[in-house]
C-alpha atoms as a PDB file:
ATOM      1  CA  UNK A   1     118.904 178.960 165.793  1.00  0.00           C
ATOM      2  CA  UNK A   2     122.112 177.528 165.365  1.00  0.00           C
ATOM      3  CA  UNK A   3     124.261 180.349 163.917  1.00  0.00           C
ATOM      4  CA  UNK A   4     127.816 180.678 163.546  1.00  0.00           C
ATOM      5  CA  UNK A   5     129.754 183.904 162.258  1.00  0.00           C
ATOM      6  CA  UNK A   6     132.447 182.963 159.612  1.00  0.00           C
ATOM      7  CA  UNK A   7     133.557 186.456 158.635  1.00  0.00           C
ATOM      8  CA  UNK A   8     132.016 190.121 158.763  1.00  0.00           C
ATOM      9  CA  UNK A   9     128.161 189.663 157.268  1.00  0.00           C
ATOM     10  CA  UNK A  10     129.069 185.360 156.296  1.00  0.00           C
ATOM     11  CA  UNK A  11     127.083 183.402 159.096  1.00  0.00           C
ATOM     12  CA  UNK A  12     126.700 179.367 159.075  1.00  0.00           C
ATOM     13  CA  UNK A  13     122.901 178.084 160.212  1.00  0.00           C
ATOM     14  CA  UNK A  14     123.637 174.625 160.783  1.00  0.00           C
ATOM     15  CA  UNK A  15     120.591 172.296 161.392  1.00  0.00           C
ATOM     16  CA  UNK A  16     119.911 171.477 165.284  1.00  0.00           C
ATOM     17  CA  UNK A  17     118.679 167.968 164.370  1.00  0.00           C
ATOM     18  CA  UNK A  18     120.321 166.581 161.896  1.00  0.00           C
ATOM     19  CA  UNK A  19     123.227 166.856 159.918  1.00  0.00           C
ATOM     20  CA  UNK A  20     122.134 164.070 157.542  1.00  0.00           C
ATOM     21  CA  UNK A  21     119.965 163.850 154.897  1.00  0.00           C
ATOM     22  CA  UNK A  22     118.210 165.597 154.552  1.00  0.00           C
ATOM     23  CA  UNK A  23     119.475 168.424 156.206  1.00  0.00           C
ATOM     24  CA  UNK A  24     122.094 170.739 154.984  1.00  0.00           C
ATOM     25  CA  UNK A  25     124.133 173.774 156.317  1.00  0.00           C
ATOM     26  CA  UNK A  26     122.670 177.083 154.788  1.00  0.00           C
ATOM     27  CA  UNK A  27     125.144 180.202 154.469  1.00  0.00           C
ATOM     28  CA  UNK A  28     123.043 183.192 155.510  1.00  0.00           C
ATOM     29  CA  UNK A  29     124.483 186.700 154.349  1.00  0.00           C
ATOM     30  CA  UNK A  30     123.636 189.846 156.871  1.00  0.00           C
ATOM     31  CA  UNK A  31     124.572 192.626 154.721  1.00  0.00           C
ATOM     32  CA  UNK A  32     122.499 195.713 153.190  1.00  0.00           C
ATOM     33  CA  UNK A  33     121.111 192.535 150.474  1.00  0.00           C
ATOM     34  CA  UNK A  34     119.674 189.633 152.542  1.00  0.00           C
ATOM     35  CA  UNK A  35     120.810 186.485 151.086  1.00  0.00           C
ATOM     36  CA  UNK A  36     120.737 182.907 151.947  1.00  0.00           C
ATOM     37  CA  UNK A  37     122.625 179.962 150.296  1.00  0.00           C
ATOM     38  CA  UNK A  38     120.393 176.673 150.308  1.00  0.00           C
ATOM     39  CA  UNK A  39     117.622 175.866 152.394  1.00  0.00           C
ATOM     40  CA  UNK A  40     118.692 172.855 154.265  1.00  0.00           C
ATOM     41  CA  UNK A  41     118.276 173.569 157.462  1.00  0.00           C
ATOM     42  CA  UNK A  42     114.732 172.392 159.148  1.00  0.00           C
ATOM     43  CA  UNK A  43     111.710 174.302 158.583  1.00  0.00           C
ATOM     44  CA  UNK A  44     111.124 176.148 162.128  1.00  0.00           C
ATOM     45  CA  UNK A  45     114.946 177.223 161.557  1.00  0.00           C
ATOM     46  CA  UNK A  46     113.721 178.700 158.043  1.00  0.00           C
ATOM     47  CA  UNK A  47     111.017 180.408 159.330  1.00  0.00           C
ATOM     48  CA  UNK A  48     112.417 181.891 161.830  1.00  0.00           C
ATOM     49  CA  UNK A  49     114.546 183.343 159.725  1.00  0.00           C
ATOM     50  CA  UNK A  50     111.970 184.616 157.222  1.00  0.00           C
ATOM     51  CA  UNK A  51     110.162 186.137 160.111  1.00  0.00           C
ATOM     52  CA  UNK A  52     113.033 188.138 161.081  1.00  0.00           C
ATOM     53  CA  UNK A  53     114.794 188.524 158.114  1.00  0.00           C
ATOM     54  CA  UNK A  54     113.633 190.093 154.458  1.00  0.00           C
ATOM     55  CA  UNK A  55     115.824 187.529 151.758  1.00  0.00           C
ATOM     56  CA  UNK A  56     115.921 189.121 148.464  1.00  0.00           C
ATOM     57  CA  UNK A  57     117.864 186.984 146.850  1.00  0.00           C
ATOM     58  CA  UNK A  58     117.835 182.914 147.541  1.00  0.00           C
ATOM     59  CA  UNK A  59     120.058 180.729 145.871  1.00  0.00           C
ATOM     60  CA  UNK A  60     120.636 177.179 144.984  1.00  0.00           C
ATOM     61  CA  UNK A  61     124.055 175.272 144.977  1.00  0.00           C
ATOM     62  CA  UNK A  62     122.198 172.020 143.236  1.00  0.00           C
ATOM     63  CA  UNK A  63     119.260 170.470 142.714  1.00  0.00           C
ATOM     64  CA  UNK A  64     119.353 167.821 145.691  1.00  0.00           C
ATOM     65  CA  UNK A  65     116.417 167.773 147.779  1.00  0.00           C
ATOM     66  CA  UNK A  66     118.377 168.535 151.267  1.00  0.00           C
ATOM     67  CA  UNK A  67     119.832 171.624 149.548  1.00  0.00           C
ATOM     68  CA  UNK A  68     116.539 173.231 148.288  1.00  0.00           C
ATOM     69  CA  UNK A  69     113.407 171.607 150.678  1.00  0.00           C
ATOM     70  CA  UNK A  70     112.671 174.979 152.109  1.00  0.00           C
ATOM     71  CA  UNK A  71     112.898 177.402 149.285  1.00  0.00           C
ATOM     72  CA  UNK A  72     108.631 177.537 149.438  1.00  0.00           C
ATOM     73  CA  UNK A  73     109.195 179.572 152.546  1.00  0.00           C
ATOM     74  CA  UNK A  74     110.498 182.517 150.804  1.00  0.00           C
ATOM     75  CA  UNK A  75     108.050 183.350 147.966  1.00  0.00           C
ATOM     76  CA  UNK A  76     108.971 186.639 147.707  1.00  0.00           C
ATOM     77  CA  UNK A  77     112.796 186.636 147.447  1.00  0.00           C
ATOM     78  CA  UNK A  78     114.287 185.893 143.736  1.00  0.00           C
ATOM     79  CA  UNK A  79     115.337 182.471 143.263  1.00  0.00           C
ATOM     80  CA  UNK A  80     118.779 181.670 141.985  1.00  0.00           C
ATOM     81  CA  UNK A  81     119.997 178.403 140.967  1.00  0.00           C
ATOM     82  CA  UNK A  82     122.753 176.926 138.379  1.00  0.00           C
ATOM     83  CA  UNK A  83     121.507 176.582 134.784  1.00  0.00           C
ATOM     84  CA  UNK A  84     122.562 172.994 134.285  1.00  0.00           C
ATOM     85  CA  UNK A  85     120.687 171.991 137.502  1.00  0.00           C
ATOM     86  CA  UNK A  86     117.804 174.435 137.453  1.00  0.00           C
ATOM     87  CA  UNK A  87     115.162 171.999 135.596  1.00  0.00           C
ATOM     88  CA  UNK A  88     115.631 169.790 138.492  1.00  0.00           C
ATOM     89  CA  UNK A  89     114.824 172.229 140.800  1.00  0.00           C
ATOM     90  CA  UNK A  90     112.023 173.326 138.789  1.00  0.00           C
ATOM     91  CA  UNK A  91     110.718 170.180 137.607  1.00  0.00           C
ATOM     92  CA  UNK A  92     109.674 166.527 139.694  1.00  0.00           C
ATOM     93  CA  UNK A  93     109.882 164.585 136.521  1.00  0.00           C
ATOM     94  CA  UNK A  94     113.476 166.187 135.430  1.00  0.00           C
ATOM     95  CA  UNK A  95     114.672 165.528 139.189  1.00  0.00           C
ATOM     96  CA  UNK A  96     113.616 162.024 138.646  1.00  0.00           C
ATOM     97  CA  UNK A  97     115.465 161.881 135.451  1.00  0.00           C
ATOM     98  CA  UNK A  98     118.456 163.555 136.251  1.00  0.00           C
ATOM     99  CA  UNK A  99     118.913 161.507 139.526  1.00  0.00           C
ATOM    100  CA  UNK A 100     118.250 158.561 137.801  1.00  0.00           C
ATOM    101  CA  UNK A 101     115.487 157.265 139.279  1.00  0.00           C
ATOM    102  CA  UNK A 102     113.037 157.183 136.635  1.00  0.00           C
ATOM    103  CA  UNK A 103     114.786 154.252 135.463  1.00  0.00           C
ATOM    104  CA  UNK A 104     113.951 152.425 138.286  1.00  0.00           C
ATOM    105  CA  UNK A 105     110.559 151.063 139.540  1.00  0.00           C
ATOM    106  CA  UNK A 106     111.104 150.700 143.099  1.00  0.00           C
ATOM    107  CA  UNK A 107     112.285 154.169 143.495  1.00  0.00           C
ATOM    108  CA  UNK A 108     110.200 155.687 141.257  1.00  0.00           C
ATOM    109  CA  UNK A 109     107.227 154.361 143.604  1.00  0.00           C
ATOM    110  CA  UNK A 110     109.127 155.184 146.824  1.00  0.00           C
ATOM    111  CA  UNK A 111     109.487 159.051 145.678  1.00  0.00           C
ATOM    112  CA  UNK A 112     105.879 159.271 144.022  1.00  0.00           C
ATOM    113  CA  UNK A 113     104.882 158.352 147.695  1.00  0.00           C
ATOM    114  CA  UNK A 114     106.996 161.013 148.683  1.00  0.00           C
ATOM    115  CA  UNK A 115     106.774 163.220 146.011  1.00  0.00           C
ATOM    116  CA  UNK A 116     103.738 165.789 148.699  1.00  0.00           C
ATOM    117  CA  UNK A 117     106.222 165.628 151.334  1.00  0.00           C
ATOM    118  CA  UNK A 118     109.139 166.059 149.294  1.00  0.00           C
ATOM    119  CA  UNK A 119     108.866 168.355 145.975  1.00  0.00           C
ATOM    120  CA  UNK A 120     105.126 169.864 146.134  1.00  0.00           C
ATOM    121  CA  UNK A 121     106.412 172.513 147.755  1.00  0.00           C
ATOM    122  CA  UNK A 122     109.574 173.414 146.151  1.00  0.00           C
ATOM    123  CA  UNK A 123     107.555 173.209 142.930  1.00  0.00           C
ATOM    124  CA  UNK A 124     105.821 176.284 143.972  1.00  0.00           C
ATOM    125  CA  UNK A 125     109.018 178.400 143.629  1.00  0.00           C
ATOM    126  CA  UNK A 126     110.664 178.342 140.349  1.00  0.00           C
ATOM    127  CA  UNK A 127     114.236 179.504 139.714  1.00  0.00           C
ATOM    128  CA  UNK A 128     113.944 182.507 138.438  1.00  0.00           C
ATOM    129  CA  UNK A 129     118.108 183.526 137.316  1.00  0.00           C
ATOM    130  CA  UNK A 130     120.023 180.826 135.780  1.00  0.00           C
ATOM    131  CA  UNK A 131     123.776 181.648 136.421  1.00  0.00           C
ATOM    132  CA  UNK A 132     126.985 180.056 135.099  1.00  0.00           C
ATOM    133  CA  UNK A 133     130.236 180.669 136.373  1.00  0.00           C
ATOM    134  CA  UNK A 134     132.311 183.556 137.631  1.00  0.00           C
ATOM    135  CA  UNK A 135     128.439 184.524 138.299  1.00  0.00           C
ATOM    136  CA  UNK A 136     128.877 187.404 140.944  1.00  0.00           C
ATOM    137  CA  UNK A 137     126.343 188.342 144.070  1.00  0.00           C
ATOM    138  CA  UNK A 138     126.739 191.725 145.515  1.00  0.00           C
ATOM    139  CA  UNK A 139     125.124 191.733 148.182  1.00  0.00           C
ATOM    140  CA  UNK A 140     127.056 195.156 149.991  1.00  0.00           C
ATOM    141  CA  UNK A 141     130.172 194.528 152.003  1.00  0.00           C
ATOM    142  CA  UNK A 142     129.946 191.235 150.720  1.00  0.00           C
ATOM    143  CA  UNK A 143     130.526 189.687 146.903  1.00  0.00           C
ATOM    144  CA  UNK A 144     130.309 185.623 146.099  1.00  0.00           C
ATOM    145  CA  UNK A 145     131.554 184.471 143.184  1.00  0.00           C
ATOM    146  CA  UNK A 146     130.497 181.704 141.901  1.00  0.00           C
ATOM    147  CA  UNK A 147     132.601 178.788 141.509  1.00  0.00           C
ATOM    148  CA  UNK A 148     131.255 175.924 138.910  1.00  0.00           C
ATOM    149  CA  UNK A 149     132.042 172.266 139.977  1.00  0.00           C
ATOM    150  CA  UNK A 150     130.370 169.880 138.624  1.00  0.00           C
ATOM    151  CA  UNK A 151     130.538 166.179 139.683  1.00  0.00           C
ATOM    152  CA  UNK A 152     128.724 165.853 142.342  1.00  0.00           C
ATOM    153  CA  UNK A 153     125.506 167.564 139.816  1.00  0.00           C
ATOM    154  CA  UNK A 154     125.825 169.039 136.579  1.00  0.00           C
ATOM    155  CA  UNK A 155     125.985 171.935 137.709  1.00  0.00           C
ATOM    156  CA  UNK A 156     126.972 171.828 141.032  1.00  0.00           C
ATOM    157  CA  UNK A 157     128.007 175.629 142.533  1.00  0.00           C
ATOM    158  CA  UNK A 158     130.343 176.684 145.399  1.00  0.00           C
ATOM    159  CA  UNK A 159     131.259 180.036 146.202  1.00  0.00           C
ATOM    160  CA  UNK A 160     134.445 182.030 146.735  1.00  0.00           C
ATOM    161  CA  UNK A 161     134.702 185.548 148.833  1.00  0.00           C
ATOM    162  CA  UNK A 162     137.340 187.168 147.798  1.00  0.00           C
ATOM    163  CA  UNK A 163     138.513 189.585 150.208  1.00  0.00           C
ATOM    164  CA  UNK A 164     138.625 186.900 153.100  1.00  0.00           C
ATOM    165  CA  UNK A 165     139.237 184.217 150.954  1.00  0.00           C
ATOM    166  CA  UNK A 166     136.170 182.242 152.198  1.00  0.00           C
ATOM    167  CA  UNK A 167     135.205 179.176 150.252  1.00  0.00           C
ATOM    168  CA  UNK A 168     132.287 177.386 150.789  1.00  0.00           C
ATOM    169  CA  UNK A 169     132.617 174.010 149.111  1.00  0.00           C
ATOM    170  CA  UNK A 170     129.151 172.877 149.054  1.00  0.00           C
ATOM    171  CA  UNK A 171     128.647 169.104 148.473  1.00  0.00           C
ATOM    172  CA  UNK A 172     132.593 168.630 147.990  1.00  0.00           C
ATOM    173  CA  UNK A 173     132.155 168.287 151.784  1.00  0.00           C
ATOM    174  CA  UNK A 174     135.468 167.303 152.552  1.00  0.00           C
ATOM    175  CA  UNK A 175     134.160 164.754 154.847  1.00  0.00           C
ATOM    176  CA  UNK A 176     135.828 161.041 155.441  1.00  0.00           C
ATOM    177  CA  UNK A 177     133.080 159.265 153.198  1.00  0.00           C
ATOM    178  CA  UNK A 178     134.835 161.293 150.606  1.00  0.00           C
ATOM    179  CA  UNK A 179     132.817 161.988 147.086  1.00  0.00           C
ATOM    180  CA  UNK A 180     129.439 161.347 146.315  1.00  0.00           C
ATOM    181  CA  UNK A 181     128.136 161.083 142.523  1.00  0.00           C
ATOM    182  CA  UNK A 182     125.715 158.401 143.079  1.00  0.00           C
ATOM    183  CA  UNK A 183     123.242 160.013 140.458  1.00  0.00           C
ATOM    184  CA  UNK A 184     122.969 159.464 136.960  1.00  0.00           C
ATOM    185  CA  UNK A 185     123.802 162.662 136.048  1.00  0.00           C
ATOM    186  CA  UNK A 186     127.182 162.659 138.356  1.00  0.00           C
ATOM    187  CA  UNK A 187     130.777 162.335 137.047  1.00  0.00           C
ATOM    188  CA  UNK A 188     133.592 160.759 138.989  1.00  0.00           C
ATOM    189  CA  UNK A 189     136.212 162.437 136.817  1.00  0.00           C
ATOM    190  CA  UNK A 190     134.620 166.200 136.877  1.00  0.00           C
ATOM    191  CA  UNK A 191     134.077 165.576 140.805  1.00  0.00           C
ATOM    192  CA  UNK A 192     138.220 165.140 140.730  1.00  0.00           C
ATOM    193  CA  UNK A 193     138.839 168.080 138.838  1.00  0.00           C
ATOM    194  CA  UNK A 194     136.756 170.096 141.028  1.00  0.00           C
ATOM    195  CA  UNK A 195     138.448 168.830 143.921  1.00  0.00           C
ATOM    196  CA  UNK A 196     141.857 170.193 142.105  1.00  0.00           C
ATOM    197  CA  UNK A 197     140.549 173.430 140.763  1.00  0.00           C
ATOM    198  CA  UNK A 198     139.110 174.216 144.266  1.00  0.00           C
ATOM    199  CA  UNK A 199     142.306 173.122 145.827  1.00  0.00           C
ATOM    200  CA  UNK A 200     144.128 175.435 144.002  1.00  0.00           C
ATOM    201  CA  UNK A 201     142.509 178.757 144.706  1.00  0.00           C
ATOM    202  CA  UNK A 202     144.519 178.185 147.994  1.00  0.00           C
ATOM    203  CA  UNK A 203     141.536 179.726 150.010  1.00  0.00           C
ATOM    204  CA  UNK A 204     142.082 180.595 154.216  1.00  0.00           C
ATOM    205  CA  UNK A 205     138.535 179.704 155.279  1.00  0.00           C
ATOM    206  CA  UNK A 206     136.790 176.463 154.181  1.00  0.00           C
ATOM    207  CA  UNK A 207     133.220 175.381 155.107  1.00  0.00           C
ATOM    208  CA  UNK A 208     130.685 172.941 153.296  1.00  0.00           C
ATOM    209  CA  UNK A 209     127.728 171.597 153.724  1.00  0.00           C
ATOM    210  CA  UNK A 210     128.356 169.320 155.979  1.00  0.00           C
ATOM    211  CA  UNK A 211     131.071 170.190 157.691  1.00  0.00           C
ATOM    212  CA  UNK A 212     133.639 172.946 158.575  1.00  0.00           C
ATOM    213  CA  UNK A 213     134.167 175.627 159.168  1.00  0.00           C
ATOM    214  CA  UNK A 214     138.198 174.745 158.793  1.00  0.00           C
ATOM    215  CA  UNK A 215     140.821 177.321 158.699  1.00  0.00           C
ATOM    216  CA  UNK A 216     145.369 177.092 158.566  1.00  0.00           C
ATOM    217  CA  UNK A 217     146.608 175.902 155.559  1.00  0.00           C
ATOM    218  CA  UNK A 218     148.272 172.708 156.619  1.00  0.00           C
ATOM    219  CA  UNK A 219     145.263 171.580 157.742  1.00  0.00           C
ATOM    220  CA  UNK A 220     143.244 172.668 154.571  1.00  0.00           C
ATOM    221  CA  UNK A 221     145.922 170.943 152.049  1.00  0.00           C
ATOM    222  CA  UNK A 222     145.380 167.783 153.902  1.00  0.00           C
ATOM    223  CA  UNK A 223     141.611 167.484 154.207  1.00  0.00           C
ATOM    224  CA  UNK A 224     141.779 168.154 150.256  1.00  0.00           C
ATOM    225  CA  UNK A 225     144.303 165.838 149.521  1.00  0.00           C
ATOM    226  CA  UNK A 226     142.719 162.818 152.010  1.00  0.00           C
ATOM    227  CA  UNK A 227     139.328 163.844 150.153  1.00  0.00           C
ATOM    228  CA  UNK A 228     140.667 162.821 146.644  1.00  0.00           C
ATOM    229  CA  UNK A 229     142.382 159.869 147.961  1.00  0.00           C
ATOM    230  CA  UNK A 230     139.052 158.338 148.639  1.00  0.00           C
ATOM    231  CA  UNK A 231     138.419 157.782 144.818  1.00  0.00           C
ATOM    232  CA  UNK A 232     141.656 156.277 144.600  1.00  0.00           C
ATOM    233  CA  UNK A 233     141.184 154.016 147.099  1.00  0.00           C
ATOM    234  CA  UNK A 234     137.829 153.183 146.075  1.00  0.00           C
ATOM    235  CA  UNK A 235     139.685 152.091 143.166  1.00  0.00           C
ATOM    236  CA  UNK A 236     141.948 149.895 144.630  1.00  0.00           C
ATOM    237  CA  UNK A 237     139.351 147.703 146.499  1.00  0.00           C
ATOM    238  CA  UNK A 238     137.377 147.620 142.914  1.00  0.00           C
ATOM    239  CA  UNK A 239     140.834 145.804 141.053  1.00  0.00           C
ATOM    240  CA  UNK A 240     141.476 143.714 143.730  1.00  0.00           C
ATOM    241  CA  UNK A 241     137.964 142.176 143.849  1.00  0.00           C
ATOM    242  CA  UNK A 242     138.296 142.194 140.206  1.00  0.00           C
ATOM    243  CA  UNK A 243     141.170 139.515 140.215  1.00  0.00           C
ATOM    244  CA  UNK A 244     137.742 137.445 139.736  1.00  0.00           C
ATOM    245  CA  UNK A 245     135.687 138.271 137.426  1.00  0.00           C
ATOM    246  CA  UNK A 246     132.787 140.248 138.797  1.00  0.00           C
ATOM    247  CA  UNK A 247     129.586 142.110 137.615  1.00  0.00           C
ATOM    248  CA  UNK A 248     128.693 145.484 139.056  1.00  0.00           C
ATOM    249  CA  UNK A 249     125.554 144.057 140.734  1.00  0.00           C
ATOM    250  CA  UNK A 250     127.682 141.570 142.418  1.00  0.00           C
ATOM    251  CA  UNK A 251     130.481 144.380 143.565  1.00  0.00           C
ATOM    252  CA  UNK A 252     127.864 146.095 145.338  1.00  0.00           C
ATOM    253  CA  UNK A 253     127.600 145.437 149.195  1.00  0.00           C
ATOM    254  CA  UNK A 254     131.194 144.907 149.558  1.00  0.00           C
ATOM    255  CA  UNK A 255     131.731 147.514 150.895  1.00  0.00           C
ATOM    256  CA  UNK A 256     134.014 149.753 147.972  1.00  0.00           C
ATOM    257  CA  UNK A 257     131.510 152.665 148.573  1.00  0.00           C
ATOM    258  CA  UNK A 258     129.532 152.212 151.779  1.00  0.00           C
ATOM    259  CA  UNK A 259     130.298 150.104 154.843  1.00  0.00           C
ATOM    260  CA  UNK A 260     126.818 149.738 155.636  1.00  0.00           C
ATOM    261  CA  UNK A 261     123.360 150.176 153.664  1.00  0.00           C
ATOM    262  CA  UNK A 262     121.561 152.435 155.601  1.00  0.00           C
ATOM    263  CA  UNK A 263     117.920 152.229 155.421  1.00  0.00           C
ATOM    264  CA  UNK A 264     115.644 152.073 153.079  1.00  0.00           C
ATOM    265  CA  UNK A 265     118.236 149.702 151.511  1.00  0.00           C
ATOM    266  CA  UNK A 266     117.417 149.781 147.841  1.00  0.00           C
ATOM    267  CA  UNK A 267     118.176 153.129 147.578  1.00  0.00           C
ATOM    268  CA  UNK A 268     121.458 152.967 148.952  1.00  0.00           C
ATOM    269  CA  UNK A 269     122.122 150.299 146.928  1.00  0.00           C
ATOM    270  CA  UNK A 270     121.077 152.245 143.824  1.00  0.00           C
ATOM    271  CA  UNK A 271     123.244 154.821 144.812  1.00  0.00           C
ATOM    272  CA  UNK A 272     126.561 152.321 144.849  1.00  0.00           C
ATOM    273  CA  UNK A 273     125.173 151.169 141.917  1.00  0.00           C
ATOM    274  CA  UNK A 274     125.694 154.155 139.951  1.00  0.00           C
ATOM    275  CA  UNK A 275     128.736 155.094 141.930  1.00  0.00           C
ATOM    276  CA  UNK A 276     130.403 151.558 140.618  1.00  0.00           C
ATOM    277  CA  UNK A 277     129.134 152.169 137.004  1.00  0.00           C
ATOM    278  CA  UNK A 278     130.884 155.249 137.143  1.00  0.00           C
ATOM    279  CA  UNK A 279     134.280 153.603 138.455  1.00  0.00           C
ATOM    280  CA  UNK A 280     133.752 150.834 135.375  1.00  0.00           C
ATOM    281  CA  UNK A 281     133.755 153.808 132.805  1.00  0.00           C
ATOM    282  CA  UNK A 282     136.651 155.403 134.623  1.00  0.00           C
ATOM    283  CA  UNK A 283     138.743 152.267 134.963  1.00  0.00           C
ATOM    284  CA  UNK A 284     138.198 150.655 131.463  1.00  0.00           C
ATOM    285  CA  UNK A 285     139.214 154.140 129.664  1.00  0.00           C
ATOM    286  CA  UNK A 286     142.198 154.130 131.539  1.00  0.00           C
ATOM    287  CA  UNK A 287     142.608 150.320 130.438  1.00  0.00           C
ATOM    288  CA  UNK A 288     142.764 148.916 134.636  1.00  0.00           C
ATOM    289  CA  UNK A 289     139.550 147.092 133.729  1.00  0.00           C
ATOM    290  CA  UNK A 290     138.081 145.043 130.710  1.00  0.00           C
ATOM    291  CA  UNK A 291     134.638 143.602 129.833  1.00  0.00           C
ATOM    292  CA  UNK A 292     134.503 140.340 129.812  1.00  0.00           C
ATOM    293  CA  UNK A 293     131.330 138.117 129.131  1.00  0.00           C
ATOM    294  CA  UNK A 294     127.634 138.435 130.380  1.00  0.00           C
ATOM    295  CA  UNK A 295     128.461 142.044 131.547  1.00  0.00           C
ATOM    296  CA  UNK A 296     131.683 141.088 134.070  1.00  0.00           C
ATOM    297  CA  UNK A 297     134.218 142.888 134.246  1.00  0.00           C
ATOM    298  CA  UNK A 298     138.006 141.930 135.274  1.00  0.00           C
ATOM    299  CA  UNK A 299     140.878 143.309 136.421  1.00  0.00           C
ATOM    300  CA  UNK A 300     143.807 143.501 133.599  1.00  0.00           C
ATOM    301  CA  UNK A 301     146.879 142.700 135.183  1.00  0.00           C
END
C-alpha cells in the first residue's frame, strides 16, 4: 500500500485511487499501541492493514463519510471519535441532520439510496471514547494530542506530536480550494480561528488529509496564510456581485465557491448553498451586507 514515513513510528497511507471524495489520507501509528487515524483510504488498503496489523485503538477526526467509511473493518479495536461529532458517526439520522441534509428532499432520497453502501457499515461500530481537547494518545514512543478545531465540523480534531512537532491538520487541508464548511453544522468564523490557532503552534511538519506532507517554515507560513486568504477573497467576489441586489440562490453558480459543479450537481450546489448562507451571517454582523426585500441581500457601500 501506499505508505509514507513522516517521523519515527508516524506513517501516511494515502489512497492509490483517489484522493477525492471519498477517499482520505489515514495516519497509521507503528509503535508498541497500533493506532490508525481515519479510515479513508480504500477498503483492500484497510484490510490489508488489519490483516497485518492488530489496531487497538481507531480514531475519528470527524464525522464525514470519507474520514470514517472503513471503521467496520476493525471490530475489535476501540473506537475514538470527538464528542461533538460522535452522534454522527454513530447515528444515519444525526449525520443527516448535522450535515444538513434532512432538510432537503432531493438529498435526503439520494443518501437513503446510498445509505447500504454508505453508513450500514459504519453503523456497526459505535464510538466507544468521546474525547475533547488536549485529549492525549499514548501509544509508546509516540503521544498525539489532540487539537480541537472546529469549523469545518463541530468538532472537528487534528493532532499535534510534540517532540517532532508534527501536525496533522486534518480537513484544514491547506489545499488551493481553501475551506470547506458546506454543512449545516459548519462555521466560517470557527474554521478562521482554527486556521490561526493552528498557525500559531508554529509546528515543523505539516500533513492533512489531503495533502502534504510539507516541511521549512517559510513554506508552512505561506500555505497558512494563502489558506485564510481564500475566505477573504470569497468575500470580495460576494460584495462585488452584491452592488446588485442578489439572493443567495441566485449567487450560487457564480462561481464565489466552486468554479465548476461537479457531479451529481444538486449536491454541490447544496453545498455552496450553505457555504453562501454562512458568508451572509458573517458579512451582515460585520455590517458589509444588509437584507433587503424578498430575502436579497446588498452590498452597503
Amino acid at each position: 500500500m501506499p505508505k509514507v514515513n513522516l517521523v519515527g513510528p508516524l506513517f501516511l497511507i494515502t489512497p492509490k485511487d483517489s484522493k477525492s471524495f471519498p477517499y482520505s489520507t489515514s495516519l497509521f501509528v507503528d509503535d508498541e499501541v497500533k493506532g490508525l487515524v481515519d479510515t479513508g483510504v480504500n477498503s483492500g488498503q484497510l484490510k490489508k492493514l488489519a490483516r497485518e496489523t492488530d489496531i487497538k485503538i481507531l480514531i475519528n477526526t470527524h464525522y464525514h463519510i470519507d474520514h470514517v467509511r472503513g471503521n467496520w473493518i476493525f471490530p475489535n479495536a476501540s473506537l475514538y471519535a470527538p464528542a461533538e461529532d460522535a452522534p454522527a458517526i454513530n447515528s444515519f439520522e444525526k449525520f443527516l441532520e448535522m450535515t444538513g441534509f434532512k432538510k432537503n428532499p432531493e438529498l435526503l432520497t439520494y443518501f437513503e439510496k446510498r445509505k447500504k453502501e454508505f453508513f450500514d457499515v459504519r453503523e456497526k461500530v459505535k464510538v466507544r471514547v468521546r474525547f475533547k481537547d488536549n485529549y492525549e494518545f499514548d501509544f509508546g514512543e509516540t503521544v498525539l494530542k489532540v487539537i480541537h478545531a472546529p469549523g469545518h465540523t463541530p468538532g472537528h480534531a487534528c493532532f499535534f506530536e510534540p517532540k517532532n512537532k508534527v501536525l496533522f491538520t486534518t480537513d484544514i487541508d491547506l489545499t488551493p480550494f481553501g475551506p470547506w464548511y458546506g454543512n449545516a453544522a459548519s462555521d466560517v468564523e470557527d474554521f478562521m480561528n482554527s486556521i490561526e490557532m493552528l498557525h500559531h503552534l508554529r509546528p515543523k511538519i505539516v500533513v492533512s488529509s489531503h495533502s502534504g506532507p510539507f516541511e521549512g517554515k517559510t513554506k508552512i507560513d505561506l500555505l497558512f496564510e494563502k489558506y485564510i486568504d481564500v475566505i477573504y477573497q470569497r468575500e470580495e467576489k460576494i460584495l462585488d456581485l452584491l452592488k446588485t441586489e442578489r439572493s443567495v440562490d441566485e449567487l450560487v453558480g457564480k462561481g464565489v465557491i466552486y468554479k465548476k459543479m461537479n457531479e451529481p450537481v444538486n449536491m454541490y450546489r447544496f453545498f455552496e448553498t450553505m457555504m453562501l448562507e454562512k458568508h451572509m451571517g458573517r458579512l451582515t454582523r460585520l455590517g458589509d451586507v444588509e437584507q433587503v426585500e424578498n430575502g436579497k441581500y446588498k452590498a452597503v457601500p
